[in-house]
N, C-alpha and C. Protein backbone atom coordinates (compact mmCIF):
# COMPACT_ATOMS: atom_id res chain seq x y z
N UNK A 1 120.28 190.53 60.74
CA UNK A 1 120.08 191.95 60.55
C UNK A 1 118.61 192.21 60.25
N UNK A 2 118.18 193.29 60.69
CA UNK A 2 116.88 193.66 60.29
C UNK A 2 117.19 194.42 59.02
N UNK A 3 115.90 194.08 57.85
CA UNK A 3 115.80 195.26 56.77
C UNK A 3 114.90 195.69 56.62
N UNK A 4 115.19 197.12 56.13
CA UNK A 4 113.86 198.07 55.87
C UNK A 4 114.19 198.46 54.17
N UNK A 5 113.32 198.54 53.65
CA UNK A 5 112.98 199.15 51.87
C UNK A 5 112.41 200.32 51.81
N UNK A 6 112.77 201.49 51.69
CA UNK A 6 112.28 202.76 51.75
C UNK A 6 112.10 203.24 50.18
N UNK A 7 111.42 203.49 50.10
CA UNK A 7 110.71 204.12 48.19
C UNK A 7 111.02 205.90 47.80
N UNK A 8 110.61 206.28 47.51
CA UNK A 8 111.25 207.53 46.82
C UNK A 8 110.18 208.52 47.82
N UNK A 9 108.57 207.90 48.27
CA UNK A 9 108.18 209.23 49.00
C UNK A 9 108.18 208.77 50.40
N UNK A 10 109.14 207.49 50.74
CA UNK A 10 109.47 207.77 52.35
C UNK A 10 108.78 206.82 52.80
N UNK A 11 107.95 205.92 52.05
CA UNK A 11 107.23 204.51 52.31
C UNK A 11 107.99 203.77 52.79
N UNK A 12 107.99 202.66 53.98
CA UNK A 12 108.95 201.98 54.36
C UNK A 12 108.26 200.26 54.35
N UNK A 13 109.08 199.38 53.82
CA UNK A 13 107.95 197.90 54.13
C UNK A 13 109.57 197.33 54.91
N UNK A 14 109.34 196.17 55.22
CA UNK A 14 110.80 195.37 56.32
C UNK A 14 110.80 195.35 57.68
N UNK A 15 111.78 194.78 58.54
CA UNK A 15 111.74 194.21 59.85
C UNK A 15 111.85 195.67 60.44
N UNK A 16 111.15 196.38 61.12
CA UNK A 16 111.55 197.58 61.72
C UNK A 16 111.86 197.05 63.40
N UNK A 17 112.96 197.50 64.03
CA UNK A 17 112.83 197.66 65.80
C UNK A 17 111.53 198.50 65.98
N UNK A 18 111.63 197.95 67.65
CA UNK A 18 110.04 198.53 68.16
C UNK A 18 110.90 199.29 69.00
N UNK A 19 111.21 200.29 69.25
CA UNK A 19 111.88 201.43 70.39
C UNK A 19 111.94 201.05 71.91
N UNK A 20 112.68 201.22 72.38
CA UNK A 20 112.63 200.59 74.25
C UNK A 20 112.68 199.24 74.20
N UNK A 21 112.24 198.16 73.68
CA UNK A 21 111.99 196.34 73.70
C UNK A 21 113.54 195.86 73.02
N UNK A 22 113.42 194.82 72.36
CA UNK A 22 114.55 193.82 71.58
C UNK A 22 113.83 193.07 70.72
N UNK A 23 112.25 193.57 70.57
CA UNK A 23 111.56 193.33 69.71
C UNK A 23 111.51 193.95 68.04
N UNK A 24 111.03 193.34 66.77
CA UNK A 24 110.83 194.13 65.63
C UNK A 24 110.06 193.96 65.31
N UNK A 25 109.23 194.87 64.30
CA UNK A 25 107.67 194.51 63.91
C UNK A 25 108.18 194.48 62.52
N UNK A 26 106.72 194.08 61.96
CA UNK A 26 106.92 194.44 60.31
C UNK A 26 105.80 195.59 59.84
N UNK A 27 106.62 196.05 58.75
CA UNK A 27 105.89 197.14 57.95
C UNK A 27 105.68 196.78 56.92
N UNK A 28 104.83 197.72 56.56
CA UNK A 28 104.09 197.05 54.40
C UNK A 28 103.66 198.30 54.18
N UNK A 29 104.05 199.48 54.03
CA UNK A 29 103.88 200.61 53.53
C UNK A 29 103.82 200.82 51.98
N UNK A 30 104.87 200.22 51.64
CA UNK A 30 104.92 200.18 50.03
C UNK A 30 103.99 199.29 49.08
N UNK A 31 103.11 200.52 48.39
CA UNK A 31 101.83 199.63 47.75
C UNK A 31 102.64 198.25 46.79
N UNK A 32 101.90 197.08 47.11
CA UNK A 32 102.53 195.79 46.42
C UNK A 32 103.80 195.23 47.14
N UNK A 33 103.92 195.64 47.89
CA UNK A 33 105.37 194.94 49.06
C UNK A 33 104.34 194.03 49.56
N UNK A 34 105.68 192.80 50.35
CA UNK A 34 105.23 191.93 51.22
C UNK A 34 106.20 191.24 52.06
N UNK A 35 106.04 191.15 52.95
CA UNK A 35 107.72 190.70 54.16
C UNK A 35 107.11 189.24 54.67
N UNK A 36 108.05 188.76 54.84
CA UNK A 36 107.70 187.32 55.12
C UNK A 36 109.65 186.72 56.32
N UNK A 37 109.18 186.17 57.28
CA UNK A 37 110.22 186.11 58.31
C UNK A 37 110.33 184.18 58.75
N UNK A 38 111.35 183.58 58.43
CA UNK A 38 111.44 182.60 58.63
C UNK A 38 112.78 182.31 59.28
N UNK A 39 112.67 182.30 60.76
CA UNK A 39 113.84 182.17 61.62
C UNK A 39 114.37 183.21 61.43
N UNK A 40 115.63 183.50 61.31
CA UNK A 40 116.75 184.74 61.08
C UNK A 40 116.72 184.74 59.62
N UNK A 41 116.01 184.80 58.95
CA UNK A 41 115.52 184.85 57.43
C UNK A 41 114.57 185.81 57.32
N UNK A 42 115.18 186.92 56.15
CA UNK A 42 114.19 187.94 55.96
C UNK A 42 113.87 188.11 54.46
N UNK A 43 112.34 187.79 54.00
CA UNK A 43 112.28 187.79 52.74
C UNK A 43 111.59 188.87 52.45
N UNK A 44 111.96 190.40 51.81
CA UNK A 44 110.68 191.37 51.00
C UNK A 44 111.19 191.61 49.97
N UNK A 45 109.84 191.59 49.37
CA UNK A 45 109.76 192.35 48.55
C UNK A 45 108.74 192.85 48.02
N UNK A 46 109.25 193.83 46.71
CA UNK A 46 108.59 195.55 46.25
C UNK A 46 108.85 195.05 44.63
N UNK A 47 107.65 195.80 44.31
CA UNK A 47 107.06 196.27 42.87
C UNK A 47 108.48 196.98 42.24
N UNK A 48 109.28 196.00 41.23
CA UNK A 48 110.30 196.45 40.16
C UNK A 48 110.82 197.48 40.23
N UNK A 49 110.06 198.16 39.22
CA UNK A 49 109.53 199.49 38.53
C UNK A 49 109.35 200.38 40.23
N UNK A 50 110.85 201.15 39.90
CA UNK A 50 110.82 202.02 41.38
C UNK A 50 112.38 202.15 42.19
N UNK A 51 112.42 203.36 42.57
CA UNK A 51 113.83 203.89 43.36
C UNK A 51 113.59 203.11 44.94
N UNK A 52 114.58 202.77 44.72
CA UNK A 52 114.35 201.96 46.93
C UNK A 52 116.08 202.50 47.23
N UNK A 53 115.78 202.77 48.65
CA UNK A 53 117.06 202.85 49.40
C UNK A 53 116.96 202.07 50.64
N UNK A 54 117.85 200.54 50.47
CA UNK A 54 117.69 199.65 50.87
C UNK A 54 119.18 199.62 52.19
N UNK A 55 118.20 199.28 53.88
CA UNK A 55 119.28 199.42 55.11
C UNK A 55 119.07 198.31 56.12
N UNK A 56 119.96 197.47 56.45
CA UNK A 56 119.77 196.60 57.70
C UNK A 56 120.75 196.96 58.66
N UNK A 57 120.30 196.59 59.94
CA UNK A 57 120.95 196.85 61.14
C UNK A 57 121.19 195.57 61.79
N UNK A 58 122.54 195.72 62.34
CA UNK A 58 122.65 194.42 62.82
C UNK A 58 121.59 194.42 63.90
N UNK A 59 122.20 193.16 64.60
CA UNK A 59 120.99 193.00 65.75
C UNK A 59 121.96 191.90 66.89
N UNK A 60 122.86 191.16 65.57
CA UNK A 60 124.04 190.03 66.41
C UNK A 60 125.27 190.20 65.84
N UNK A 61 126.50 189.52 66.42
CA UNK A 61 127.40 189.49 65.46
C UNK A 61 127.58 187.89 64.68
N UNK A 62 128.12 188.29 63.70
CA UNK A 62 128.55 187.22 62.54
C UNK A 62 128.11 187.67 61.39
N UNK A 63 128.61 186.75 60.27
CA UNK A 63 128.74 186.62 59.35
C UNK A 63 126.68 186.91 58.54
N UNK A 64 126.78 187.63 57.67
CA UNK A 64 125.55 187.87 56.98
C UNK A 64 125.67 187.86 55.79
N UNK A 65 124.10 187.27 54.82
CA UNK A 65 124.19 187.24 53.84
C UNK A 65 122.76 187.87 53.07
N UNK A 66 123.38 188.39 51.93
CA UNK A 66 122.36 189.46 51.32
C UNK A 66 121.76 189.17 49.99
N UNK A 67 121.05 188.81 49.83
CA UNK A 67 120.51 188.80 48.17
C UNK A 67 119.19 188.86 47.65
N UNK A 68 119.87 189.43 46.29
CA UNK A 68 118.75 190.90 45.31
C UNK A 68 118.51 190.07 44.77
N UNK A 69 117.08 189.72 44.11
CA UNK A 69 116.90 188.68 42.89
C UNK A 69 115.39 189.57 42.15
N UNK A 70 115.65 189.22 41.05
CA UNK A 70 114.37 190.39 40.13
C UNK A 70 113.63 189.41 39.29
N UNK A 71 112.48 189.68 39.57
CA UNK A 71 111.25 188.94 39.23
C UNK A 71 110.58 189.12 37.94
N UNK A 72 109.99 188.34 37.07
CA UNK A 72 109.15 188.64 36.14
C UNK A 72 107.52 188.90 36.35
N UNK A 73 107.00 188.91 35.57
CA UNK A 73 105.72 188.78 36.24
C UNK A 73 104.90 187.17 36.78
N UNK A 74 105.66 186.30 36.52
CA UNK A 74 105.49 185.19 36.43
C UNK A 74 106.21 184.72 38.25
N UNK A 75 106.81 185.33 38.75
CA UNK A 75 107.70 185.30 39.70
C UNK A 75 108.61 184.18 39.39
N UNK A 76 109.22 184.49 38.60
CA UNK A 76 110.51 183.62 38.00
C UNK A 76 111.74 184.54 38.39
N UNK A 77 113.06 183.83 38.87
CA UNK A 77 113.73 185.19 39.06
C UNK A 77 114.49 184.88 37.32
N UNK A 78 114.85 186.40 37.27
CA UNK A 78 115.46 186.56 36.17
C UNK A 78 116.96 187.14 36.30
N UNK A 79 117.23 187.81 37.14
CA UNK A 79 118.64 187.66 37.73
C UNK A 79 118.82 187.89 39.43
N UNK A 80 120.13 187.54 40.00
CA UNK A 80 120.26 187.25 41.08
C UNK A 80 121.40 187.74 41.02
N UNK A 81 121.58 188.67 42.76
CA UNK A 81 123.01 188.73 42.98
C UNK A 81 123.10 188.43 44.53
N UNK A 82 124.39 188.18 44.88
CA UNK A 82 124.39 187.53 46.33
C UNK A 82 125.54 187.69 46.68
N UNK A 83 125.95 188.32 48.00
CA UNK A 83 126.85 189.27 48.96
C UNK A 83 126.94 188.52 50.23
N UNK A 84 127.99 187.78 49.97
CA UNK A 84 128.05 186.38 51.35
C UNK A 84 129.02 186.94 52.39
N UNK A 85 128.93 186.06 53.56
CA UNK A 85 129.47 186.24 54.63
C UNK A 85 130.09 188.01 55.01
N UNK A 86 128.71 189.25 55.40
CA UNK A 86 129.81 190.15 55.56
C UNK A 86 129.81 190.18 56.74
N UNK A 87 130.90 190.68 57.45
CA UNK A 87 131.27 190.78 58.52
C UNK A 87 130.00 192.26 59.25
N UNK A 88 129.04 191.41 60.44
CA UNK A 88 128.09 192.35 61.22
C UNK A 88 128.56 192.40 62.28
N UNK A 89 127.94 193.30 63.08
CA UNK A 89 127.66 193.08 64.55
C UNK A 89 126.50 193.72 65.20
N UNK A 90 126.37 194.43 66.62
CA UNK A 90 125.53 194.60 66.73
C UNK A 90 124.96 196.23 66.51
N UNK A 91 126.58 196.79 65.97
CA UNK A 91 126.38 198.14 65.32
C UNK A 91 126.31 198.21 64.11
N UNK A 92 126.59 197.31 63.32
CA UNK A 92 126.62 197.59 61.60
C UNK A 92 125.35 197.80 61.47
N UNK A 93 125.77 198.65 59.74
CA UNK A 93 124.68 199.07 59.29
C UNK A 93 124.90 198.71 57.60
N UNK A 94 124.08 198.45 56.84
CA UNK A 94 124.25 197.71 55.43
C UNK A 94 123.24 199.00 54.20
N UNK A 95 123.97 199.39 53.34
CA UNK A 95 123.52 200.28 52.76
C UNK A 95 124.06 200.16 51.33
N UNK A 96 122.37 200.21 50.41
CA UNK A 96 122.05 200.23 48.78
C UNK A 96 121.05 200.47 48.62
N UNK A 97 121.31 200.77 47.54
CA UNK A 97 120.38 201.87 46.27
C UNK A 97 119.97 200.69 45.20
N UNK A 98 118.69 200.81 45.06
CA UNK A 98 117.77 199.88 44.26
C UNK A 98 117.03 200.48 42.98
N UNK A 99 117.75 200.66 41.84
CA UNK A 99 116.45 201.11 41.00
C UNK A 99 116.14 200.35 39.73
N UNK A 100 114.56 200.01 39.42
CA UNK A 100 114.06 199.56 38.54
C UNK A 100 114.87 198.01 38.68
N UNK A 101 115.13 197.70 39.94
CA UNK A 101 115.74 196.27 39.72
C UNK A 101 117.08 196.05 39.76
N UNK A 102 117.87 197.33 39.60
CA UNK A 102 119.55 197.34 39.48
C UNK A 102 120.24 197.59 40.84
N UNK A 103 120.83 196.93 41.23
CA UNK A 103 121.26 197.71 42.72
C UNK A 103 122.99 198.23 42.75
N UNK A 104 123.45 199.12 43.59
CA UNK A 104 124.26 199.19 43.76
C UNK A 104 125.29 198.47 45.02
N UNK A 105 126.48 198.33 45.08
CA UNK A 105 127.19 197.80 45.87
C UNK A 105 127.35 197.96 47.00
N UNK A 106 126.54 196.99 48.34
CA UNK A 106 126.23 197.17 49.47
C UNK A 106 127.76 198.11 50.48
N UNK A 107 127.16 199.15 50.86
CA UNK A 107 128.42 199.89 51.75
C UNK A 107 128.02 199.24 53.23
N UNK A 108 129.43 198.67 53.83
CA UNK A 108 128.69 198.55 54.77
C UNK A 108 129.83 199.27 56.18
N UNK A 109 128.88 199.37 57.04
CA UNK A 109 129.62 200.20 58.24
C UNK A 109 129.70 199.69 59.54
N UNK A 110 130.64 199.19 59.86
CA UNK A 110 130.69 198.19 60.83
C UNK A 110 130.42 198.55 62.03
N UNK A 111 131.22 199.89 62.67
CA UNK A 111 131.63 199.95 63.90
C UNK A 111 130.59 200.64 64.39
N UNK A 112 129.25 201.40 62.89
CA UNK A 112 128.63 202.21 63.78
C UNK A 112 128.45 203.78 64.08
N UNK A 113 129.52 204.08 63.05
CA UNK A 113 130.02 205.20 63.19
C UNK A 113 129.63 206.40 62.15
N UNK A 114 128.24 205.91 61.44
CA UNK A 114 127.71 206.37 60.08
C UNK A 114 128.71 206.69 58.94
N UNK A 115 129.73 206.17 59.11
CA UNK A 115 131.14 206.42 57.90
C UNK A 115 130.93 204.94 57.44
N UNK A 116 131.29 205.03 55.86
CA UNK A 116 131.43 203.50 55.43
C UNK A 116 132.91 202.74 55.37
N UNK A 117 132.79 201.46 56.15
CA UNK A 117 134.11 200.90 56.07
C UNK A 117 134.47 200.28 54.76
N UNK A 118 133.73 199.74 54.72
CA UNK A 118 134.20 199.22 52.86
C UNK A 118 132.79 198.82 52.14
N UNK A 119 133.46 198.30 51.03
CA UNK A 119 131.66 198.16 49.85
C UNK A 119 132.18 196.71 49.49
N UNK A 120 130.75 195.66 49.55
CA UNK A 120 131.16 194.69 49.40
C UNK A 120 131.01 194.21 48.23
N UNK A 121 131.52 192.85 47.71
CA UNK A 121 131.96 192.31 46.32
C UNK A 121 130.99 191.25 45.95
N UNK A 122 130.10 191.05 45.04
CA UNK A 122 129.14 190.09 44.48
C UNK A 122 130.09 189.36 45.06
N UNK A 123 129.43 187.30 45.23
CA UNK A 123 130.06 186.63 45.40
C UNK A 123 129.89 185.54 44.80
N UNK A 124 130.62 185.83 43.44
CA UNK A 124 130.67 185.47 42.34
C UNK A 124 131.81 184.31 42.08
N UNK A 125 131.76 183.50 41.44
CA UNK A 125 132.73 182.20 41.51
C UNK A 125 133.97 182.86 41.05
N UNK A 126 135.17 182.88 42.16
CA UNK A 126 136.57 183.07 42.09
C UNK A 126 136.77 184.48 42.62
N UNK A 127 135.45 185.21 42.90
CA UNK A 127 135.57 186.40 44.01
C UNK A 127 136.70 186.50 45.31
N UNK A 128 137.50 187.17 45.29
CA UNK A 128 138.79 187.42 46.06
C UNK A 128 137.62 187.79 47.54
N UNK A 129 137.40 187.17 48.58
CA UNK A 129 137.13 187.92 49.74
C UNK A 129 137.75 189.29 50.41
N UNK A 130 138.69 189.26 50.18
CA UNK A 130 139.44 190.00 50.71
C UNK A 130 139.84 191.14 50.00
N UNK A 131 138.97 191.38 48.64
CA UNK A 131 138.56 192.46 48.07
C UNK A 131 137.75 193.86 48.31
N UNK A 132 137.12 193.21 49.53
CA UNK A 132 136.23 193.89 50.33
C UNK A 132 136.51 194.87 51.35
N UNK A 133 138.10 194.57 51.59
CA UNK A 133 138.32 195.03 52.56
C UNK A 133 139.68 196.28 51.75
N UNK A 134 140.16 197.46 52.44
CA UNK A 134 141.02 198.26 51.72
C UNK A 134 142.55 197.88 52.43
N UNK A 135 142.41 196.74 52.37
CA UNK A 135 144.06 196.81 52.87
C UNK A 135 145.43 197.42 52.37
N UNK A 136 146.82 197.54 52.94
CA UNK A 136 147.40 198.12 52.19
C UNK A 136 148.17 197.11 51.46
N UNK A 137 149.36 197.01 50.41
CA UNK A 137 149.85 196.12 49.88
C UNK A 137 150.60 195.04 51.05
N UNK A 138 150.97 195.73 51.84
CA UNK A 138 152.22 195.06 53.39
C UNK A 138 151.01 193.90 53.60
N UNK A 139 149.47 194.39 53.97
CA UNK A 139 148.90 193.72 55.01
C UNK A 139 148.28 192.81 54.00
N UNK A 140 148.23 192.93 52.66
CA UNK A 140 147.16 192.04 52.27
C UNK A 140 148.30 190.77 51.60
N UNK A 141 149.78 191.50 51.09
CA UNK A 141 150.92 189.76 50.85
C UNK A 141 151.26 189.31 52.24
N UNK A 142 150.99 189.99 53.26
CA UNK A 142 151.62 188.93 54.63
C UNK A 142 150.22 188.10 55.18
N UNK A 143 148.54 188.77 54.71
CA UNK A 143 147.15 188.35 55.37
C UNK A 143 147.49 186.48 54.06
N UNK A 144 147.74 186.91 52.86
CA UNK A 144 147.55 186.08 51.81
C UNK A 144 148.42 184.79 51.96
N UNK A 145 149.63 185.56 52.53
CA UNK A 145 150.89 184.59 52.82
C UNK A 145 150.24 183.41 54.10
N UNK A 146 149.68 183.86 55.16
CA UNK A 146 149.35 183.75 56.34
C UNK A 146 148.56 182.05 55.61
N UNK A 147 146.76 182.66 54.34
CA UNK A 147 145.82 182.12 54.08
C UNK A 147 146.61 180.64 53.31
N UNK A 148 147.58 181.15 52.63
CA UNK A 148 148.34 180.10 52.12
C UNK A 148 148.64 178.55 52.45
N UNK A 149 149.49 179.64 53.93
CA UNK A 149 150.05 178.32 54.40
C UNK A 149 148.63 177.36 55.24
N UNK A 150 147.58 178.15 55.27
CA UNK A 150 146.62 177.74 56.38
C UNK A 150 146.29 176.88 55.12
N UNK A 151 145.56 177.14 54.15
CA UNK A 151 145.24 176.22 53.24
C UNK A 151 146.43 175.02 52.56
N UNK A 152 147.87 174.99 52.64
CA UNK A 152 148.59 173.97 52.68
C UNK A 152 148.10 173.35 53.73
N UNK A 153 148.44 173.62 55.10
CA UNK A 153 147.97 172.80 56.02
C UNK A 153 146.69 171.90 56.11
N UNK A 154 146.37 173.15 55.39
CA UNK A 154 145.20 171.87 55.53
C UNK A 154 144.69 170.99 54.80
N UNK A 155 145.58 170.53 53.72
CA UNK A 155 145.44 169.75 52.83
C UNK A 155 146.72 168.40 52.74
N UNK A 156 147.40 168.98 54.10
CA UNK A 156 148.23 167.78 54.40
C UNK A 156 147.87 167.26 55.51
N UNK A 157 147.12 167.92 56.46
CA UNK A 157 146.65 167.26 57.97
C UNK A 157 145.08 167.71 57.60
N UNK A 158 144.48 166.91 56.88
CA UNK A 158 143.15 167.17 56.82
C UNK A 158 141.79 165.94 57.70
N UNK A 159 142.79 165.53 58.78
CA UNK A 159 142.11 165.01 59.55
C UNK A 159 142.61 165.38 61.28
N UNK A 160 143.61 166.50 60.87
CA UNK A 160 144.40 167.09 62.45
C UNK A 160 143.45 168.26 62.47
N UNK A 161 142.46 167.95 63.13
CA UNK A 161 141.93 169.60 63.45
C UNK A 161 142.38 170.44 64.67
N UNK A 162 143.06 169.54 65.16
CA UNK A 162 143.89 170.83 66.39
C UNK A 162 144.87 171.43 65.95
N UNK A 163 146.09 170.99 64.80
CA UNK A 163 146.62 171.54 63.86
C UNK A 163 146.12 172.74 63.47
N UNK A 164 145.18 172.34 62.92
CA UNK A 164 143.95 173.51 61.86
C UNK A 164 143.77 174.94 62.76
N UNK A 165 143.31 174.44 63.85
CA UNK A 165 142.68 175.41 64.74
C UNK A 165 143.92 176.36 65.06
N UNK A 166 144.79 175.26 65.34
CA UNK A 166 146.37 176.00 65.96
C UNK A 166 146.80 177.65 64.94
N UNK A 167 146.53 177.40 63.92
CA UNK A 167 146.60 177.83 62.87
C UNK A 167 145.95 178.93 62.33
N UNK A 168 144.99 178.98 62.94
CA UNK A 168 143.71 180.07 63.06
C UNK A 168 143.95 180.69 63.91
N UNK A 169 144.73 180.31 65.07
CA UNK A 169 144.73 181.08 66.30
C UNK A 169 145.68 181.68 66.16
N UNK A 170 146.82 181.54 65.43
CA UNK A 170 147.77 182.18 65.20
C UNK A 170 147.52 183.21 63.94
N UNK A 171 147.03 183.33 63.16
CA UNK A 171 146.11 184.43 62.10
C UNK A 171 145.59 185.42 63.05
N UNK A 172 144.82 184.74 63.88
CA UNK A 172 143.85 185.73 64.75
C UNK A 172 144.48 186.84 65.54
N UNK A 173 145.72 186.17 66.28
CA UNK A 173 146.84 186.58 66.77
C UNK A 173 147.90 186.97 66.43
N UNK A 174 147.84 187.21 65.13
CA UNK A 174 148.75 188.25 63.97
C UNK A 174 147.79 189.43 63.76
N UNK A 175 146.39 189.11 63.42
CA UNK A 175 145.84 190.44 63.24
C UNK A 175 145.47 191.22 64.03
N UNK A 176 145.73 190.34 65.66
CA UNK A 176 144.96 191.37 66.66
C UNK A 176 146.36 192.20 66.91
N UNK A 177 147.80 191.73 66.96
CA UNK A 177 148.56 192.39 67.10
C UNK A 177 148.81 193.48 66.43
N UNK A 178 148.17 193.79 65.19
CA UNK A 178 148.16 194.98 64.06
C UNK A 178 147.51 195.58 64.69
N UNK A 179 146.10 195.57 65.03
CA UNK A 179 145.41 196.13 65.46
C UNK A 179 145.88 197.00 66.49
N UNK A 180 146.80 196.62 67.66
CA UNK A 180 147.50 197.33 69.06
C UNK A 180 148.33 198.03 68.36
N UNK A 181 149.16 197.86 67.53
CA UNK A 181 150.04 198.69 66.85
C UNK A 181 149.34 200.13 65.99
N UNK A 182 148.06 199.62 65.74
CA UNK A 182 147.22 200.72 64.94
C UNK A 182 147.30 202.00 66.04
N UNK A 183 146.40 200.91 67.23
CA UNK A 183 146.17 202.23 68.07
C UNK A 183 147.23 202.74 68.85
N UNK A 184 148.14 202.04 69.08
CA UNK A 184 149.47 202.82 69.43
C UNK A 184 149.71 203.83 68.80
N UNK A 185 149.58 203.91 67.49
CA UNK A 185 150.41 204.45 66.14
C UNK A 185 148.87 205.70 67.04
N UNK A 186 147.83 205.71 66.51
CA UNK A 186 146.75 206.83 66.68
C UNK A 186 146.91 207.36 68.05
N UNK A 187 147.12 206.85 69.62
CA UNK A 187 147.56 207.28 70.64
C UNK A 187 148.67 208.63 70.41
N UNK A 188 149.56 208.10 69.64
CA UNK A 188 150.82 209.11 69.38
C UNK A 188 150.67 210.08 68.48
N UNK A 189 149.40 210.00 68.10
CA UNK A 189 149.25 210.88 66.83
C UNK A 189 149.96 210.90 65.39
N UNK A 190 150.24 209.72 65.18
CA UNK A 190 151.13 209.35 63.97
C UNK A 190 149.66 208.57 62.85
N UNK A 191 150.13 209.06 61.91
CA UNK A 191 148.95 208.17 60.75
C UNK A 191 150.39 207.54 60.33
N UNK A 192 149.14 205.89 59.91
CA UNK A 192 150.36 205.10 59.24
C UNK A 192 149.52 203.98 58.60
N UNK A 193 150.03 203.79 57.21
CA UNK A 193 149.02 203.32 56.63
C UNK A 193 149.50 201.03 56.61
N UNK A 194 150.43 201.18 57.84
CA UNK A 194 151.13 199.81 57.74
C UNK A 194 150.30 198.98 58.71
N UNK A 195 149.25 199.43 59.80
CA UNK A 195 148.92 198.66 61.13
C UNK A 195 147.37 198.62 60.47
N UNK A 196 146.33 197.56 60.97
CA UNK A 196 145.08 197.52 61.03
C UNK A 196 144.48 197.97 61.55
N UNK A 197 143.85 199.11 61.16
CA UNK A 197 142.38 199.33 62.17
C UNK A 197 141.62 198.31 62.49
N UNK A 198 141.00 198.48 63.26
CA UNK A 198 139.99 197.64 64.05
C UNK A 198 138.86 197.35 63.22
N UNK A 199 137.76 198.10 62.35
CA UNK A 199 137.17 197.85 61.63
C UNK A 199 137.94 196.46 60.19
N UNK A 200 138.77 196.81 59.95
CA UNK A 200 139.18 195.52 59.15
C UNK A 200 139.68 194.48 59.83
N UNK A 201 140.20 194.51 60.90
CA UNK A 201 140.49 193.18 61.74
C UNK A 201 139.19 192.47 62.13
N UNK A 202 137.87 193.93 62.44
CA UNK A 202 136.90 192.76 62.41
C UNK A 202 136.21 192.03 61.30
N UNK A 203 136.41 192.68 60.65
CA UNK A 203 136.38 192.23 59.05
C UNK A 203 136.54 190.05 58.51
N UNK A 204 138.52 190.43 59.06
CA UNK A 204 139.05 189.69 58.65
C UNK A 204 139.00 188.25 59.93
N UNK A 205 138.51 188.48 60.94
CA UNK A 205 138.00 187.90 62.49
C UNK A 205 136.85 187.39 62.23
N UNK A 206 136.04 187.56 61.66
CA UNK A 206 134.99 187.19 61.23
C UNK A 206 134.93 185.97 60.66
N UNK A 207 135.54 186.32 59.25
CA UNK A 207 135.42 185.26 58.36
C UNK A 207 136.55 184.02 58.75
N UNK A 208 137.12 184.72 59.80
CA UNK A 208 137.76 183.29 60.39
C UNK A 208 137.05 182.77 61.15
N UNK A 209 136.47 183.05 62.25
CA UNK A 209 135.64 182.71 63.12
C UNK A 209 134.71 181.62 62.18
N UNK A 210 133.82 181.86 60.79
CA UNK A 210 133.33 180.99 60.28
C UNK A 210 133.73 179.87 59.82
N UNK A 211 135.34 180.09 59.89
CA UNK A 211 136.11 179.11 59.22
C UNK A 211 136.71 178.44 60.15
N UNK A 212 136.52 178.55 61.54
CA UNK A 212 136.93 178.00 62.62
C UNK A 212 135.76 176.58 62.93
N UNK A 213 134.77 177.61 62.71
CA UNK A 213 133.41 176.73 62.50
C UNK A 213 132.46 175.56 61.70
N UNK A 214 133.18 175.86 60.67
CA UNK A 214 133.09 174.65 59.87
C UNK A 214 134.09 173.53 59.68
N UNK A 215 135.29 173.83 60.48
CA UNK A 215 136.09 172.64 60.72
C UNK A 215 135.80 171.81 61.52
């Protein structure tokens, strides 16, 4: 994702797109900012002391990770927070509020659609992933039931990775079927709060996909 840091009179420092290309430049508008780019690694930062309204855009899809850390004058960090694996693509958009060092809880918007799909959860030791997302009670004991058995499995065939995979594909293929049922349900003009939208299936597609990946 590209990020930009915008300040209270409209100063911008971060990876900006260049308009027409697939190129991004960098900006340093904000007196005492500094951006620094290492591979798909984006490091800025801004002077404490100060309102920022902080936005990245995807650019690919997968999994992204975000983190605030606040400096002394010594550049020691003095606290850290960190917002793992959210589900991007090449429409998301990632949105927080920065002041004097405090931030608020990244909203992020997947599909594109300037509406926020959900706000994501520090990822903090014993953080529920799936906190992130607003499921209803149906989808999140049958998603949990699903994670269960995937994690039994895989602690009895932890050298069957076609097992494993088998297993994923069938998750994948439970949630995409919610998903057809969603839009069936919206085709007919029925609201129903039992089928997945598409924004949380990609959600929950995601973080399998990573977990497909490290097996």
């Amino acid at each position: 994702m590209n990020t930009v840091v915008t300040d209270a009179s409209g100063r911008q420092t971060g990876v900006v797109p260049m308009p027409g290309t697939d190129f991004a430049g960098i900006k340093r508008d904000i007196p005492g900012s500094s951006v620094q780019t290492v591979g798909n690694e984006q490091y800025i930062q801004v002077p404490k002391s100060g309102t920022y309204e902080v936005s990245a855009v995807g650019y690919a899809s997968g999994p992204t990770t975000l983190t605030i850390d606040t400096l002394d004058s010594h550049s020691t960090v003095t606290a850290s927070e960190t917002f793992t694996r959210i589900p991007t693509t090449y429409h998301s958009t990632i949105m927080l509020s920065v002041v004097n060092g405090s931030s608020t809880a990244p909203a992020v918007d997947v599909t594109g659609d300037g509406m926020p799909d959900f706000t994501v959860v520090s990822s903090a030791p014993g953080t529920d992933p799936l906190a992130t997302l607003p499921l209803s009670a149906r989808q999140n004991h049958q998603l949990m039931a699903r994670l269960r058995e995937l994690v039994r499995q895989l602690t009895i065939h932890r050298s069957n990775t076609k097992q494993t995979l088998k297993l994923i594909d069938k998750i994948e293929k439970d949630v995409q079927k919610d998903v057809s049922l969603y839009l069936r349900s919206q085709e007919r003009g029925r609201s129903t709060t039992l089928d997945m939208p598409p924004d949380q299936a990609e959600a929950i597609l995601s973080m399998l996909s990573e977990l497909r990946e490290l097996i």
